[in-house]
N, C-alpha and C. Protein backbone atom coordinates (compact mmCIF):
# COMPACT_ATOMS: atom_id res chain seq x y z
N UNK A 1 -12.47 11.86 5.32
CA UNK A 1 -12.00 10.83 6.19
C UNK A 1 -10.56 11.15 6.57
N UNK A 2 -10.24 10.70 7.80
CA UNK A 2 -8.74 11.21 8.17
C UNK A 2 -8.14 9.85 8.44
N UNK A 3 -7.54 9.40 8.41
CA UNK A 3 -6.54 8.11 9.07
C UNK A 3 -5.70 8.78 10.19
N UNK A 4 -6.00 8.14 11.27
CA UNK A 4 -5.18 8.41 12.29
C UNK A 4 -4.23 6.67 12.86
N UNK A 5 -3.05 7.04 13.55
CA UNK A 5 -2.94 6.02 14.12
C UNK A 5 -2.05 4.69 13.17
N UNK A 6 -1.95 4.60 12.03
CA UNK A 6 -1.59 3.59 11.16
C UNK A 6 -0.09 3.79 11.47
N UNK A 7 0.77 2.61 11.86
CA UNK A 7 2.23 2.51 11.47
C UNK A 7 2.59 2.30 9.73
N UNK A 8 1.99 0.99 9.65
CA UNK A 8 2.78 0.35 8.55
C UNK A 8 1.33 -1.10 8.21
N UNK A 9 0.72 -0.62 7.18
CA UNK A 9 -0.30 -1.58 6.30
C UNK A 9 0.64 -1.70 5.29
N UNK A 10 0.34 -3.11 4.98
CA UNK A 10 0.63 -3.89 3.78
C UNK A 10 0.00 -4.59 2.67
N UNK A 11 -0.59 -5.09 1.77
CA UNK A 11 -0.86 -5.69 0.94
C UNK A 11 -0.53 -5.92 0.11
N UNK A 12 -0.99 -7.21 -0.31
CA UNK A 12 -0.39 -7.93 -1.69
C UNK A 12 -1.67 -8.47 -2.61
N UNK A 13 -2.22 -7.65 -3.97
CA UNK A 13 -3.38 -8.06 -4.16
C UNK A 13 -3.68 -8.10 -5.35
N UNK A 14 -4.12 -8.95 -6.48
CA UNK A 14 -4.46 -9.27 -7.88
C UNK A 14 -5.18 -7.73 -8.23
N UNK A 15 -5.65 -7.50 -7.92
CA UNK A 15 -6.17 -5.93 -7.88
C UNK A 15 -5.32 -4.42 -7.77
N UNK A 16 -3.77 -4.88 -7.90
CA UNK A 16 -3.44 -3.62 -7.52
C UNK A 16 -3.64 -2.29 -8.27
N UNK A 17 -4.30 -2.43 -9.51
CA UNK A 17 -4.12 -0.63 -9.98
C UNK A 17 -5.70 -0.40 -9.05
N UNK A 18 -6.22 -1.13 -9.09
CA UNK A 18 -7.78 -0.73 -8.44
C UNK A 18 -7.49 -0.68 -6.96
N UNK A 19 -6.60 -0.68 -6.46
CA UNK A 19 -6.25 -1.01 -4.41
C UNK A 19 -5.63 0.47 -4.46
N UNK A 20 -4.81 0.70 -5.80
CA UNK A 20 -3.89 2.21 -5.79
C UNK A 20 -4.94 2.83 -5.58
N UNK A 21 -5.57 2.79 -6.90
CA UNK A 21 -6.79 3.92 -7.14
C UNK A 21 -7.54 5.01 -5.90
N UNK A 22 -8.41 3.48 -5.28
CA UNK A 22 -9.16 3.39 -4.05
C UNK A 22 -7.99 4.34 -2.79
N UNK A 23 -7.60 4.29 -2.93
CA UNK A 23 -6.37 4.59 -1.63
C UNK A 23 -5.94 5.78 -2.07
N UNK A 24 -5.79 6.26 -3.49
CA UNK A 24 -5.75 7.71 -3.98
C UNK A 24 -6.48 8.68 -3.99
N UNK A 25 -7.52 7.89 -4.88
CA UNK A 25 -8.58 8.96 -4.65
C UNK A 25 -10.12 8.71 -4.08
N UNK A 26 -9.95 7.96 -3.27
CA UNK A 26 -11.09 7.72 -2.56
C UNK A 26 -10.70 8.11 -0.89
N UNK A 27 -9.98 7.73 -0.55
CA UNK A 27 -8.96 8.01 0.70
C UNK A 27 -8.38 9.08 0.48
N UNK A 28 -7.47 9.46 -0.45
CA UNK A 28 -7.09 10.84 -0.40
C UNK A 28 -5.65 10.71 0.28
N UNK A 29 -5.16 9.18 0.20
CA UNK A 29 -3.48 9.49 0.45
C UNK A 29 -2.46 9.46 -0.90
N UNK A 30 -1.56 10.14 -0.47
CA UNK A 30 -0.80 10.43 -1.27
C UNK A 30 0.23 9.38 -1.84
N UNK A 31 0.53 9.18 -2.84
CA UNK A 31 2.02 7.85 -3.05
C UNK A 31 2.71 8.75 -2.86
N UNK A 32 4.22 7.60 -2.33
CA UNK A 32 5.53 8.55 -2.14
C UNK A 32 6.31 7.50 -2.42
N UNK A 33 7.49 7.88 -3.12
CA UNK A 33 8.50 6.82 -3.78
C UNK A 33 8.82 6.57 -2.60
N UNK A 34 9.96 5.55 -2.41
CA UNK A 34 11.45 5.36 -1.81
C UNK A 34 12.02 4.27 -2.77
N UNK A 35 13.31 4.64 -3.12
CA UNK A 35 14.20 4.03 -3.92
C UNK A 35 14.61 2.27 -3.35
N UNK A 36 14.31 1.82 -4.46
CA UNK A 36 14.33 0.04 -4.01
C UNK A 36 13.37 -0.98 -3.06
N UNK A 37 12.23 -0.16 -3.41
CA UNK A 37 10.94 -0.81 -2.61
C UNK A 37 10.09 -0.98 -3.87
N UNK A 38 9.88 -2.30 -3.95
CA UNK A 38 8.62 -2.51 -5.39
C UNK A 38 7.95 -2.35 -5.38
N UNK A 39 6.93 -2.43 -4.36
CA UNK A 39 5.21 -2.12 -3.70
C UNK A 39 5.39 -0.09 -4.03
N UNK A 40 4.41 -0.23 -4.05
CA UNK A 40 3.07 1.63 -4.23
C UNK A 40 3.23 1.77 -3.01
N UNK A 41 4.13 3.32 -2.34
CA UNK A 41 3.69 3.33 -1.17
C UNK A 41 3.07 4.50 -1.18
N UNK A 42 2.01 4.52 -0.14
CA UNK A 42 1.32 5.66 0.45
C UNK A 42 1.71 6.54 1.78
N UNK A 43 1.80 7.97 1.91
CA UNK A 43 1.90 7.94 3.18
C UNK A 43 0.18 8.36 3.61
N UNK A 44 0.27 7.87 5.19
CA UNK A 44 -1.63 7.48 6.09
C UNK A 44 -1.40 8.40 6.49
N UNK A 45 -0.77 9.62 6.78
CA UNK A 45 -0.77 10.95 7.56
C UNK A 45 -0.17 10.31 9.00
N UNK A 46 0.62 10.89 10.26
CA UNK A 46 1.36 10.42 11.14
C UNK A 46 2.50 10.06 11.00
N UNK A 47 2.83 9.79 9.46
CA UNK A 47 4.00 9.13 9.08
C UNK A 47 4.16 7.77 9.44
N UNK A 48 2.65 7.42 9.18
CA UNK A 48 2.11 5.97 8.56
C UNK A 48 2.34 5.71 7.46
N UNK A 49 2.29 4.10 6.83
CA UNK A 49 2.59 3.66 5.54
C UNK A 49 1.76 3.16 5.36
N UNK A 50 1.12 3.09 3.76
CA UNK A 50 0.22 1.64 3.23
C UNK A 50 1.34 1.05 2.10
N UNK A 51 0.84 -0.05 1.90
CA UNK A 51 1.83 -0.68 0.73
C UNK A 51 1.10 -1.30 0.33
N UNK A 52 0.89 -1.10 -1.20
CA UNK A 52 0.62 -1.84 -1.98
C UNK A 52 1.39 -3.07 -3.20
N UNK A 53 1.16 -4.11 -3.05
CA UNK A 53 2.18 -4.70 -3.71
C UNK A 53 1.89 -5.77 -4.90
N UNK A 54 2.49 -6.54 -5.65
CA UNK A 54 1.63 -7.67 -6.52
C UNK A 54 1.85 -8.64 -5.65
N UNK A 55 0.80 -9.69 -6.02
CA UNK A 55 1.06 -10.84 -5.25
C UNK A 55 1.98 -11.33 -5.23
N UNK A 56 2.46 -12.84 -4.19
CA UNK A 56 3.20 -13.08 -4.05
C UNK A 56 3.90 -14.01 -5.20
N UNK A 57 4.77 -14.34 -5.65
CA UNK A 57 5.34 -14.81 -6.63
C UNK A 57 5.41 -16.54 -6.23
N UNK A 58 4.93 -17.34 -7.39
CA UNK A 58 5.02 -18.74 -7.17
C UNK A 58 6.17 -19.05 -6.47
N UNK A 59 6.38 -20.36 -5.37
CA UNK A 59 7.43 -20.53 -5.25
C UNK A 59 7.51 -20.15 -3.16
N UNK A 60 6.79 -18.92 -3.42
CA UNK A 60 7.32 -17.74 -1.80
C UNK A 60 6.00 -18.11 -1.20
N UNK A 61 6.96 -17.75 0.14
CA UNK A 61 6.00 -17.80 0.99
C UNK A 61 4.93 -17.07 1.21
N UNK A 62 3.86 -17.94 1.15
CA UNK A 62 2.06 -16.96 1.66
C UNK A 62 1.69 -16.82 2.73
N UNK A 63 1.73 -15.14 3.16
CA UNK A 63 0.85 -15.03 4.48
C UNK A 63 -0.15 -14.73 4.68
N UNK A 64 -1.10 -14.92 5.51
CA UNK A 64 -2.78 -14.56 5.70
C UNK A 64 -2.43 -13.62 6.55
């Protein structure tokens, strides 16, 4: 499978070692740090992003 086209995916999900996983080695993208970002990032090839993150923290705002 190739990903073409992706800027910037996000998520926030009770599931995250299983969202990493899936996105590692099922997809076949790579994580890549950047310093002071909490979320798992991936790069989608294009120099697209996925992000993986924990949910949102009581309190903050929820987006659909």
């Amino acid at each position: 499978m190739e990903i073409r086209g992706i800027g910037f995916v996000g998520s926030h999900t009770d599931a995250h070692e299983e969202m990493r996983a899936f996105l590692r080695d099922v997809l076949g993208l790579r994580p890549v740090t950047v310093d002071g970002v909490g979320a798992t990032l991936f790069e989608a090839g294009n120099g697209g992003v996925f992000a993986v993150a924990q949910p949102y923290e009581d309190g903050a705002a929820e987006r659909t």
